[in-house]
Protein backbone atom coordinates (compact mmCIF):
# COMPACT_ATOMS: atom_id res chain seq x y z
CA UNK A 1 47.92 85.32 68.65
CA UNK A 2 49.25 88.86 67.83
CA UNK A 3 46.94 91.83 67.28
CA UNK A 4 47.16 94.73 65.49
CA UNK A 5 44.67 97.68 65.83
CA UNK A 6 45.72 100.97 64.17
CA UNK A 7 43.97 104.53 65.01
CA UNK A 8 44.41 107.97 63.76
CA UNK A 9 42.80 107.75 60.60
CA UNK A 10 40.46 110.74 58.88
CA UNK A 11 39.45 112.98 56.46
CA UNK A 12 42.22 115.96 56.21
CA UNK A 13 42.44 118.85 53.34
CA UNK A 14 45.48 118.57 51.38
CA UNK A 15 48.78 119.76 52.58
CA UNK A 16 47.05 119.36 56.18
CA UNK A 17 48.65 116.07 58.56
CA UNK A 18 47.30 113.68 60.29
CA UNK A 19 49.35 111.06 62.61
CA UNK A 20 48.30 107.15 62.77
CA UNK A 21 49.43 104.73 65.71
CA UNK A 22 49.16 101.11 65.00
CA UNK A 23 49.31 99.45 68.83
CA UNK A 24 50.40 95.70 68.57
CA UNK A 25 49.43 93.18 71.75
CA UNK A 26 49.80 89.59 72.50
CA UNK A 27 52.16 86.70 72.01
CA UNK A 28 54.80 88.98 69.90
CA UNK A 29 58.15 89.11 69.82
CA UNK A 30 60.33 91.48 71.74
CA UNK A 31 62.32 91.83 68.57
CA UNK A 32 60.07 92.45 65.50
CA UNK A 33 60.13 95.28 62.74
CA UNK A 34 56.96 96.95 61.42
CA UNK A 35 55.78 98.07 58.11
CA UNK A 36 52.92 100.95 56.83
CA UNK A 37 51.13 99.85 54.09
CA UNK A 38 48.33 101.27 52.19
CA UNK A 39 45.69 100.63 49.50
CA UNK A 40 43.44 102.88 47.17
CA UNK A 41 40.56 101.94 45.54
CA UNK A 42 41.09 100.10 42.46
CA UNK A 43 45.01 100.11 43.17
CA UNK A 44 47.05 97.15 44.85
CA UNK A 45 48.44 97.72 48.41
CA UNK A 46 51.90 99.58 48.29
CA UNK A 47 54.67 99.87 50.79
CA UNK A 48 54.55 103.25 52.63
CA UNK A 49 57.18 102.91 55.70
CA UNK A 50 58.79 100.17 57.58
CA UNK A 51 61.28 100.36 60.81
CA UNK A 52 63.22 97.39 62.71
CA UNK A 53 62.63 96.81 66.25
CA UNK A 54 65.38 98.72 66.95
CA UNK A 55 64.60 102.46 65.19
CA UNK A 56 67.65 101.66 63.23
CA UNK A 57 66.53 100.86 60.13
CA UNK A 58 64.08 103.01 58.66
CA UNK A 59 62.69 103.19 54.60
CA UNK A 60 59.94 105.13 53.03
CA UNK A 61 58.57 104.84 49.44
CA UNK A 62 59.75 107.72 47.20
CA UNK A 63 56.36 108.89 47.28
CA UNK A 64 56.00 109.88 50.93
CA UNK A 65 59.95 110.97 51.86
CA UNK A 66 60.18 114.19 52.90
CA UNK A 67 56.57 114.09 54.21
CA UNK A 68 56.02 110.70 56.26
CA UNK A 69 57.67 109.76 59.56
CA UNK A 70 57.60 106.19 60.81
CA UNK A 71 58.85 105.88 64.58
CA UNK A 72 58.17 103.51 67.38
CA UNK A 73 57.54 103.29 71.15
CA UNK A 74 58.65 99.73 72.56
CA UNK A 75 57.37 100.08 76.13
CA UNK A 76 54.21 100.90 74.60
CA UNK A 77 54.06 98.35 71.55
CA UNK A 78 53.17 101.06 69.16
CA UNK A 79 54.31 102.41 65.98
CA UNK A 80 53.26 105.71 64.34
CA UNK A 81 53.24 107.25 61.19
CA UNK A 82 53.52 111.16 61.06
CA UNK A 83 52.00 111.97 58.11
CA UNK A 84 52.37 115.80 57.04
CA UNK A 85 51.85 117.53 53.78
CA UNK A 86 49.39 115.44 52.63
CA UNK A 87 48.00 114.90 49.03
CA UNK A 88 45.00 113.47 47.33
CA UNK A 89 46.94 111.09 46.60
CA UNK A 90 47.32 109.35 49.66
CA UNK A 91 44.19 108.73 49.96
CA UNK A 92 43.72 104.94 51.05
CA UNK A 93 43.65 102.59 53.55
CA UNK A 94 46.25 102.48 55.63
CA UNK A 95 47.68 99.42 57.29
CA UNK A 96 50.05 98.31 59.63
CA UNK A 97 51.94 94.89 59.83
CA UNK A 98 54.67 93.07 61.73
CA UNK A 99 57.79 91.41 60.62
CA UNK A 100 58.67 88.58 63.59
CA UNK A 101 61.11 87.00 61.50
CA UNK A 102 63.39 89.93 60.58
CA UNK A 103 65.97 90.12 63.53
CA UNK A 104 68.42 91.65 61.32
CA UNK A 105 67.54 93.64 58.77
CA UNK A 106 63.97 95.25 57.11
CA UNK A 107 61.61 94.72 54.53
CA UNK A 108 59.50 96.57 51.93
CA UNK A 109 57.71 93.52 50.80
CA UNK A 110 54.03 92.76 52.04
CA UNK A 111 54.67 88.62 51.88
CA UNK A 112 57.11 89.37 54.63
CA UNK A 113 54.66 90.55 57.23
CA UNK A 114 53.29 87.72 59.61
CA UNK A 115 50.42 89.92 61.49
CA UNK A 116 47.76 92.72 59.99
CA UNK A 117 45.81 95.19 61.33
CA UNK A 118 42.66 95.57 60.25
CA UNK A 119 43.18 99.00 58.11
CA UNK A 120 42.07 102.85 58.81
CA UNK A 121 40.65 105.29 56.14
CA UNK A 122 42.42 108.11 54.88
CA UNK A 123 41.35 110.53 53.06
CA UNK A 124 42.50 113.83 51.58
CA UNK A 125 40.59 116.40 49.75
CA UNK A 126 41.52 118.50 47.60
């Protein structure tokens, strides 16, 4: 069983930052690529980031390049998301997932992800 607990979230003024972590733990992979998702109300969830186990391989959604940085830490099993200039827009709930499948390669879509994490709020005032 693989967990996924992400941390970091808040309430933030826009064009203020805030920085998530999403820490995985259990029977994973040592080769797995992870994705940030995120869902507003009333909207469907949306791919934000994603990287491959390696750092490699990195894509954003038009909406947060320039502004969002995905990155990992292997020895630590955690992968963060630097988010600066934020906008009311990103208001959501963000969430991270793993990809163990996805040696080679990365994916945007959600139906790739095997493991969840459980979501964090956040939210940006304007």
């Amino acid at each position: 069983q693989v967990q996924l607990v992400e941390s970091g979230g808040g309430l933030v003024q826009a064009g203020g930052s805030l920085s998530l972590s999403c820490a995985a733990s259990g029977r994973i992979s040592s080769r797995y690529s992870m994705g940030w998702f995120r869902q507003a109300p009333g909207k469907e969830r949306e791919f934000v980031a994603a990287i491959n186990w390696s750092s490699y391989i990195i894509y954003y959604a038009d909406s947060v390049k320039g502004r969002f940085t995905i990155s990992r830490d292997n020895a630590k099993n955690t992968v963060y998301l630097q988010m600066n200039s934020l906008k009311p827009e990103d208001t959501a709930v963000y969430s991270c997932a793993a990809d163990e499948s996805r040696i080679y390669g990365l994916s945007r879509r959600q139906d790739d992800y095997d493991y969840w994490g459980q979501g964090t709020q956040v939210t940006v005032s304007s």
